[in-house]
C-alpha atoms as a PDB file:
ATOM      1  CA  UNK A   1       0.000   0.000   0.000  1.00  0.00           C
ATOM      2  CA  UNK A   2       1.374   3.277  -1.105  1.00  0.00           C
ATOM      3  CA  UNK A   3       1.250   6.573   0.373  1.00  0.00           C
ATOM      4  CA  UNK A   4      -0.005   8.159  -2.932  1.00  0.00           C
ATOM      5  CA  UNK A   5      -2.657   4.914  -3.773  1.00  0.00           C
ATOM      6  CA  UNK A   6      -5.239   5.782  -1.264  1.00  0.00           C
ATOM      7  CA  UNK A   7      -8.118   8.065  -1.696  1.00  0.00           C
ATOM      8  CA  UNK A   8     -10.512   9.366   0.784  1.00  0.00           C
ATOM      9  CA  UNK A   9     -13.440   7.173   1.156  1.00  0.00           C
ATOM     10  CA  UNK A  10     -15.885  10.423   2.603  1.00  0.00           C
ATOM     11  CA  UNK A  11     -14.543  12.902  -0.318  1.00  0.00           C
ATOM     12  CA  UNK A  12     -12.314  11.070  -2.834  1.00  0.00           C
ATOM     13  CA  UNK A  13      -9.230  13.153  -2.085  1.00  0.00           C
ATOM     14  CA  UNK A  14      -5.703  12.126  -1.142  1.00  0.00           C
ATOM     15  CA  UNK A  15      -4.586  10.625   1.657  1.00  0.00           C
ATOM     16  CA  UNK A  16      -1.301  10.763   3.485  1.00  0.00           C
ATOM     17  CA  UNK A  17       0.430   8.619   5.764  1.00  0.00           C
ATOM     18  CA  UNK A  18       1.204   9.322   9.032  1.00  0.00           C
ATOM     19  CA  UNK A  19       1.582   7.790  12.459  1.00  0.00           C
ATOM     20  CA  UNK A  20      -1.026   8.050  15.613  1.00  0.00           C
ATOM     21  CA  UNK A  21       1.055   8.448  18.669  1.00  0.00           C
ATOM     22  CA  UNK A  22       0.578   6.780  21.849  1.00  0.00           C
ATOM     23  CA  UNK A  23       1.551   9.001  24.826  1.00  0.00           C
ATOM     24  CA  UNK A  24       3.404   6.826  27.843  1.00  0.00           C
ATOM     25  CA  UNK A  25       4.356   8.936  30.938  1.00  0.00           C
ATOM     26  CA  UNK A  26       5.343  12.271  30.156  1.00  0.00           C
ATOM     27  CA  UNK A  27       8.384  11.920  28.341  1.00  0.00           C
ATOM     28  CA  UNK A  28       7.879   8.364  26.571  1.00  0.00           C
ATOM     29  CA  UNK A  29       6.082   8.214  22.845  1.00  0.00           C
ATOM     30  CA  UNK A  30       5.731   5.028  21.065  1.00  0.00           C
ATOM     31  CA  UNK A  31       3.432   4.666  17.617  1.00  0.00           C
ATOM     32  CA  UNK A  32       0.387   3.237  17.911  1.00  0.00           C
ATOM     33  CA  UNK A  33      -0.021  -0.639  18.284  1.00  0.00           C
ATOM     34  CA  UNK A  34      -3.168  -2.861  17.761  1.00  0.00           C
ATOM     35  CA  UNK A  35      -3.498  -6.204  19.578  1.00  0.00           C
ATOM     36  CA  UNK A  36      -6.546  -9.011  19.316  1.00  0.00           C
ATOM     37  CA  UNK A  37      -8.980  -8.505  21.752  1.00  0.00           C
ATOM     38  CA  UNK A  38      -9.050 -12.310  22.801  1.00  0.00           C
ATOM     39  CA  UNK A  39      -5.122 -12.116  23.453  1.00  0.00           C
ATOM     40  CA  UNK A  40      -5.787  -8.625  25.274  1.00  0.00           C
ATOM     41  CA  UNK A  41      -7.654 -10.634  27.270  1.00  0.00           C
ATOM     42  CA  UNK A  42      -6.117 -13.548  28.367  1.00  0.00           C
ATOM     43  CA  UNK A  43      -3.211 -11.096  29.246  1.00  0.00           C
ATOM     44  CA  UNK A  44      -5.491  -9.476  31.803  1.00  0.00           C
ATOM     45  CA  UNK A  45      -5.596  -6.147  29.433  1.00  0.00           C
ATOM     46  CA  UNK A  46      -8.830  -4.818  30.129  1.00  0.00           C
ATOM     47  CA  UNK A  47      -9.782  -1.324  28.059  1.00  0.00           C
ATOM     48  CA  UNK A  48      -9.796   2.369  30.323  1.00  0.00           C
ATOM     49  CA  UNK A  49      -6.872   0.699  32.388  1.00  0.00           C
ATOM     50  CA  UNK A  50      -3.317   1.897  31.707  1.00  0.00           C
ATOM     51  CA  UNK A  51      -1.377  -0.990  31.081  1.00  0.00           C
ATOM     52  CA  UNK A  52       2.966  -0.639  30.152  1.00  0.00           C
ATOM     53  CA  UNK A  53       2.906  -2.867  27.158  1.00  0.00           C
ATOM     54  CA  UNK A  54       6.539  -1.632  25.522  1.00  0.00           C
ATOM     55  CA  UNK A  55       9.073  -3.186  27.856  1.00  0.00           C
ATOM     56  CA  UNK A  56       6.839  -6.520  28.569  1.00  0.00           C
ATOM     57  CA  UNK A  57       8.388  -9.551  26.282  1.00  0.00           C
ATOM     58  CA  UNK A  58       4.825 -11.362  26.718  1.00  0.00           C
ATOM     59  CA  UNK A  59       3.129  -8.215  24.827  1.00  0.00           C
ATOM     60  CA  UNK A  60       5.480  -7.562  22.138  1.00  0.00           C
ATOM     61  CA  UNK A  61       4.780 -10.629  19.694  1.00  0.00           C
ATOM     62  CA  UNK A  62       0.972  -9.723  20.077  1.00  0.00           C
ATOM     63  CA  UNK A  63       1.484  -6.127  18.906  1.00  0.00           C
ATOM     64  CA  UNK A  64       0.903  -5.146  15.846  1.00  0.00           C
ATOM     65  CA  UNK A  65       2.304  -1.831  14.125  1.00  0.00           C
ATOM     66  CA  UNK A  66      -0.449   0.681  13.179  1.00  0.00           C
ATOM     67  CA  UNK A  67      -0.075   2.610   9.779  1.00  0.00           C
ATOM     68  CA  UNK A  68      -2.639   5.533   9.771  1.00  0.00           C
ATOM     69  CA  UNK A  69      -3.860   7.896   6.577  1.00  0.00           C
ATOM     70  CA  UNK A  70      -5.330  11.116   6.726  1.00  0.00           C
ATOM     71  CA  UNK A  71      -7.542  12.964   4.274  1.00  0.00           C
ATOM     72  CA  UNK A  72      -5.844  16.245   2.947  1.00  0.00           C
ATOM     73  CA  UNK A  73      -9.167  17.880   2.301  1.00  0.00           C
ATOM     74  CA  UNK A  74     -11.553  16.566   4.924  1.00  0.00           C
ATOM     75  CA  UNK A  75      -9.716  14.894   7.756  1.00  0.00           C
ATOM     76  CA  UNK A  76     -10.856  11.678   7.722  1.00  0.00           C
ATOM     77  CA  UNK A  77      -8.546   9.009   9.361  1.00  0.00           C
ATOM     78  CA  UNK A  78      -8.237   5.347   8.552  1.00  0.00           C
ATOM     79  CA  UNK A  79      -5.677   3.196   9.813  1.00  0.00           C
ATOM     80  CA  UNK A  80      -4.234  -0.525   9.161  1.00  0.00           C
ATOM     81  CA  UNK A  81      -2.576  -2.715  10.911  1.00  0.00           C
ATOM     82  CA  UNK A  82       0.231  -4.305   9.221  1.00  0.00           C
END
């Protein structure tokens, strides 16, 4: 997937890549990850609870890197994870 290949799906206008940051502490930023909700789980992940996932081995071969577009016209986001 190219940056240039994607087009808005709300008003048919570019997109461009970009990364949605995940804010850890006050001086730690990390890109956005996406994990399986079954996994989150069974790791005792539970969402509105602040959980350190970056240093913990167990985590990191669940997490999945997040690639995000945004619409140069509208705004629109849509991300993949890949």
């Amino acid at each position: 997937m190219s940056d240039g290949s994607l087009k808005c799906p709300k008003c048919s206008n570019t997109m461009e890549s970009g990364v949605k940051i995940d804010f850890i502490g006050s001086t730690q930023v990390y890109p956005e990850r996406w994990m399986n909700s079954a996994i989150a789980n069974s790791l005792g992940i539970v969402p509105g609870k602040t959980v350190n996932l970056i240093p913990s081995v167990k985590f990191a071969e669940h997490l999945i890197p997040v690639k995000s577009f945004r619409c140069t016209s509208c705004g629109f986001l849509e991300a993949y994870a890949q």
